[in-house]
N, C-alpha and C. Protein backbone atom coordinates (compact mmCIF):
# COMPACT_ATOMS: atom_id res chain seq x y z
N UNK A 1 -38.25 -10.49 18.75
CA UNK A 1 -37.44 -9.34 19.08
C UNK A 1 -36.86 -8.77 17.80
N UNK A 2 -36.89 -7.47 17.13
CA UNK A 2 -36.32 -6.81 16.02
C UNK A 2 -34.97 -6.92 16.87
N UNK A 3 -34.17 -6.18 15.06
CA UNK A 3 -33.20 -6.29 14.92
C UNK A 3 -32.54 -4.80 15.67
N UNK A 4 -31.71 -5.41 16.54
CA UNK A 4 -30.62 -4.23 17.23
C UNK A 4 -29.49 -3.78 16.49
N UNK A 5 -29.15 -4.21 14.98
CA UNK A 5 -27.84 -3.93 14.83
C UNK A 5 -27.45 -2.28 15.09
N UNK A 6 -28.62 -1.82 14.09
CA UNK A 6 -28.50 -0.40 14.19
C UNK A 6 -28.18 0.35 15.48
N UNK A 7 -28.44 -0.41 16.35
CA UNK A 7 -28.25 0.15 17.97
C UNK A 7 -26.85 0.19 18.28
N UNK A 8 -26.03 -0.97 18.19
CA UNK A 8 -24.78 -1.80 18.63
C UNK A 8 -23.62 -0.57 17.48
N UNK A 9 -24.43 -0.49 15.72
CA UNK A 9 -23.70 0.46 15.15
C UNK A 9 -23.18 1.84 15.86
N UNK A 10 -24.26 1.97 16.29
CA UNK A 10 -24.54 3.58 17.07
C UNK A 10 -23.73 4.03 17.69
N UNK A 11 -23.92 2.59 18.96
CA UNK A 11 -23.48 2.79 20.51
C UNK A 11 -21.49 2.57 20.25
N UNK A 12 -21.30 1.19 19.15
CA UNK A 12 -20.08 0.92 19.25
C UNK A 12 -19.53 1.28 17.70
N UNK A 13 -18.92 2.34 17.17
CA UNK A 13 -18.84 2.56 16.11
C UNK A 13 -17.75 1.39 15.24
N UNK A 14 -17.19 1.14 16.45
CA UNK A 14 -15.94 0.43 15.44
C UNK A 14 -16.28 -1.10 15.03
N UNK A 15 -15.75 -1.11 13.58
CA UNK A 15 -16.35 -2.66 12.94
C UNK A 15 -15.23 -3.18 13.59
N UNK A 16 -15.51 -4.71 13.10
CA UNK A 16 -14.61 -6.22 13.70
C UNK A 16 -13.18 -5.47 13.41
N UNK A 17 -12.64 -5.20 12.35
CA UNK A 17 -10.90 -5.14 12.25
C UNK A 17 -10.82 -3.98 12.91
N UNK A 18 -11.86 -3.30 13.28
CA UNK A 18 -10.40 -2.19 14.27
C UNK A 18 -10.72 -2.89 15.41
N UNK A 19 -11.39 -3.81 16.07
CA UNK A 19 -11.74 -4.57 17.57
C UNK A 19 -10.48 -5.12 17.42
N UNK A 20 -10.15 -5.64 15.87
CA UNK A 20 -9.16 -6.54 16.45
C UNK A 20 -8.02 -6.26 16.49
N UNK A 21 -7.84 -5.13 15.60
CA UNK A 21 -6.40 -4.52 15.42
C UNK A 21 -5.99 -3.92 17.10
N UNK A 22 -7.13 -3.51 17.89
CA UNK A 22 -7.32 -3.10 19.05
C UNK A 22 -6.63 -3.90 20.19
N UNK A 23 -7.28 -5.10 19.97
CA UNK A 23 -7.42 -6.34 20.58
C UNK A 23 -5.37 -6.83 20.18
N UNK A 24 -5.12 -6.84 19.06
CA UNK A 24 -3.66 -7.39 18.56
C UNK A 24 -2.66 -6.32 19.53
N UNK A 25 -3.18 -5.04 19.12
CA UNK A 25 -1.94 -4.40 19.89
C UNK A 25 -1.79 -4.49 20.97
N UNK A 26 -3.23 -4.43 21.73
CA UNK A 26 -3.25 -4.71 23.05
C UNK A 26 -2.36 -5.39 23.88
N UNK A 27 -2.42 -6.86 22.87
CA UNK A 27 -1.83 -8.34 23.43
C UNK A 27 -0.33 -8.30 22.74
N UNK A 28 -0.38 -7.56 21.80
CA UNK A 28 1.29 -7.80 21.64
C UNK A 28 2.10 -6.69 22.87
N UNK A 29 1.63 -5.87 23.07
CA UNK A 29 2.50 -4.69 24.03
C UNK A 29 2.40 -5.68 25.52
N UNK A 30 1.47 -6.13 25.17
CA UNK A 30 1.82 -7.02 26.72
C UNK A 30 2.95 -8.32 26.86
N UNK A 31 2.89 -8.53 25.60
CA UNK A 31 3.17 -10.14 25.15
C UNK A 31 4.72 -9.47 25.81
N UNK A 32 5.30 -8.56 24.98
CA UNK A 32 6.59 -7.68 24.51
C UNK A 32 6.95 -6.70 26.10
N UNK A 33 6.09 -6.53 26.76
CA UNK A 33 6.46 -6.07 28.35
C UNK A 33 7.05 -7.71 29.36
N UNK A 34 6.09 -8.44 29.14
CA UNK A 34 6.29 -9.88 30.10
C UNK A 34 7.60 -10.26 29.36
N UNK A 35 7.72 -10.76 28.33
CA UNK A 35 9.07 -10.78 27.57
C UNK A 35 10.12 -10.18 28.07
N UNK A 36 10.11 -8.90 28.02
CA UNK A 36 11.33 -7.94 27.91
C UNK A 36 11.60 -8.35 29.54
N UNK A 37 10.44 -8.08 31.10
CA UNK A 37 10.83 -8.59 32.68
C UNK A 37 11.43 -9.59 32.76
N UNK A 38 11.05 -10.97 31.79
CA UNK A 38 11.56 -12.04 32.19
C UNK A 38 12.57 -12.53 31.67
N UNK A 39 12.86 -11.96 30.21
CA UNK A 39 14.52 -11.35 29.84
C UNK A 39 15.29 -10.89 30.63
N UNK A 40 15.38 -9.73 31.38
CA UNK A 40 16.16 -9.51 32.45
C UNK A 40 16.13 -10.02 33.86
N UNK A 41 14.69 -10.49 34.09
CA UNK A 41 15.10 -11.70 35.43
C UNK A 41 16.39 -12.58 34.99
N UNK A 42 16.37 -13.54 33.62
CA UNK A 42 17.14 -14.09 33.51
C UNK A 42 18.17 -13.85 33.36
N UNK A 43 18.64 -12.41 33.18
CA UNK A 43 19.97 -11.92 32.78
C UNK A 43 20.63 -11.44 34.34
N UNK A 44 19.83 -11.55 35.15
CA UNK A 44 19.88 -10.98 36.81
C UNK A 44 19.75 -9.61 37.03
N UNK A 45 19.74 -8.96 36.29
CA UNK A 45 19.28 -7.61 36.01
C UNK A 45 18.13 -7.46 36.92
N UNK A 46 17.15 -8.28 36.62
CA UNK A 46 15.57 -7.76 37.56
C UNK A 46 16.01 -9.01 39.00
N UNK A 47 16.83 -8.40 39.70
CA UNK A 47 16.55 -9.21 41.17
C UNK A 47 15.44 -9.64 41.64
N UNK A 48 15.48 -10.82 42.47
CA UNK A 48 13.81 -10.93 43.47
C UNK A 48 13.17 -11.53 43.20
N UNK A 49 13.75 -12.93 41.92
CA UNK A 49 13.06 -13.50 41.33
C UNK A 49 13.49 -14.92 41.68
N UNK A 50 12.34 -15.92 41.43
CA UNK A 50 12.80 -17.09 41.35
C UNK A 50 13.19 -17.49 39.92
N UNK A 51 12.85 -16.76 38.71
CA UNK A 51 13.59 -16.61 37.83
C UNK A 51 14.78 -16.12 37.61
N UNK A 52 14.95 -15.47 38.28
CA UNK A 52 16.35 -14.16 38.34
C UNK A 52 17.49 -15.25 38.32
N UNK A 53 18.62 -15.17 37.29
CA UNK A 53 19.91 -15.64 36.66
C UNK A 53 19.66 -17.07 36.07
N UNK A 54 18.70 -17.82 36.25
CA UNK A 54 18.15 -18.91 35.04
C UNK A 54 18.22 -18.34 33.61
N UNK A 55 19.32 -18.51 32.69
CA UNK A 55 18.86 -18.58 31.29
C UNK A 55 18.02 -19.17 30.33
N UNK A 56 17.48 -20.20 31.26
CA UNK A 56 16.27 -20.54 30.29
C UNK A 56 14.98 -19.27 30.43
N UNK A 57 14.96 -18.41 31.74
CA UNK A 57 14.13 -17.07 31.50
C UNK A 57 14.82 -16.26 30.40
N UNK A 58 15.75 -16.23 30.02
CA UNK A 58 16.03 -15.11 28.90
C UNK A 58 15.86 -15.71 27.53
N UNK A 59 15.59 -17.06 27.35
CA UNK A 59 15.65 -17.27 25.89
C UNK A 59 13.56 -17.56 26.03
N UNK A 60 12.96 -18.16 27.38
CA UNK A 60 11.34 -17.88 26.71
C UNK A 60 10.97 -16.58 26.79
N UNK A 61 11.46 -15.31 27.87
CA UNK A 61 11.30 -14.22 27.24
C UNK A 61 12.08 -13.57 26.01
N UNK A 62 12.44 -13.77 25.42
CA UNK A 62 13.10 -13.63 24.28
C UNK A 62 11.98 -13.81 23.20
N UNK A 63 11.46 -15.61 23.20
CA UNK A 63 10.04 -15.90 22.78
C UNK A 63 9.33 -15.30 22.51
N UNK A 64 8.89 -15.06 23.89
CA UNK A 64 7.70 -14.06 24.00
C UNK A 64 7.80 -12.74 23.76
N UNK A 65 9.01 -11.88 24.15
CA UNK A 65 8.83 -10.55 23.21
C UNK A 65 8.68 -10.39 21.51
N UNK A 66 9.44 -11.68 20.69
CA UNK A 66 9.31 -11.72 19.77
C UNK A 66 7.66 -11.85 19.04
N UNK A 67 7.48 -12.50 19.73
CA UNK A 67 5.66 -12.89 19.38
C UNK A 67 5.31 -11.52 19.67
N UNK A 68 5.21 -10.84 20.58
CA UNK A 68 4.27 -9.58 20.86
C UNK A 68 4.85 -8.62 19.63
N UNK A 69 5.99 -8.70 19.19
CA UNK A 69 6.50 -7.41 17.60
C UNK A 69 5.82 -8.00 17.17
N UNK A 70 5.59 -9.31 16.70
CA UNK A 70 5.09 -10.03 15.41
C UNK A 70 3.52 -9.64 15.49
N UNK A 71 3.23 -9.39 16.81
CA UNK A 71 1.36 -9.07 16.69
C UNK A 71 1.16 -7.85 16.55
N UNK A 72 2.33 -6.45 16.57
CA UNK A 72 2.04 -5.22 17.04
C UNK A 72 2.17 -5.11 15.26
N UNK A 73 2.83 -5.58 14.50
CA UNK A 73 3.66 -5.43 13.15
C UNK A 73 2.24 -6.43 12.43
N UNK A 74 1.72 -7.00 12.97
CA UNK A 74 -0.03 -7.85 12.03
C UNK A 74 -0.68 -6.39 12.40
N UNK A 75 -0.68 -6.00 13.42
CA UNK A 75 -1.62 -4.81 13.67
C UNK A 75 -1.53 -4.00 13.21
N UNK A 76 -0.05 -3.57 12.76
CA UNK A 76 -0.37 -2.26 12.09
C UNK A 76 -0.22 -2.25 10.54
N UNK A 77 -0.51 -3.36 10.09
CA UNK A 77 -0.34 -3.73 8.74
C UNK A 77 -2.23 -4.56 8.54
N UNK A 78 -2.64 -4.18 8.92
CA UNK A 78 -4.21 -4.37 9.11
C UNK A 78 -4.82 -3.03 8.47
N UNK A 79 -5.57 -3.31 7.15
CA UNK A 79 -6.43 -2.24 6.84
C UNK A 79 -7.65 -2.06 7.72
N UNK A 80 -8.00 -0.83 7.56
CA UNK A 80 -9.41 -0.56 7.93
C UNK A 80 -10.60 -1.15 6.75
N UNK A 81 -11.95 -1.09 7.79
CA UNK A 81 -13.01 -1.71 6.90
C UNK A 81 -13.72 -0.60 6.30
């Protein structure tokens, strides 16, 4: 079987670091949404939860929003290829 790269170039223009810079922001805006809900479950703010007024939900979303800046801030400090 020849070589397809030229095809895959074609069809998908973008090299590996913008997939991943893609891929980083992606997962940090999510990381940093689940964070920020389960921050305010724990603060009782988001009623309806079996998390809702547990402070241990406000300090792992706390965690976890922090991780999702830290991936959005790799992402946008990512050169192009």
């Amino acid at each position: 079987m020849g070589d397809v790269g030229w095809l895959l170039d074609t069809a998908f223009p973008l090299r590996d670091t913008d997939h991943m810079k893609i891929t980083l922001f992606i997962v940090g805006g999510v990381l940093i949404l689940f964070g920020l809900v389960w921050a305010l479950q724990g603060f009782g703010i988001l009623p309806g939860s079996a998390m809702s007024g547990h402070r241990r939900w406000v300090l792992i979303g706390g965690v976890v929003a922090v991780v999702g800046v830290v991936l959005e801030v790799l992402a946008a400090r990512m050169k192009k290829k």
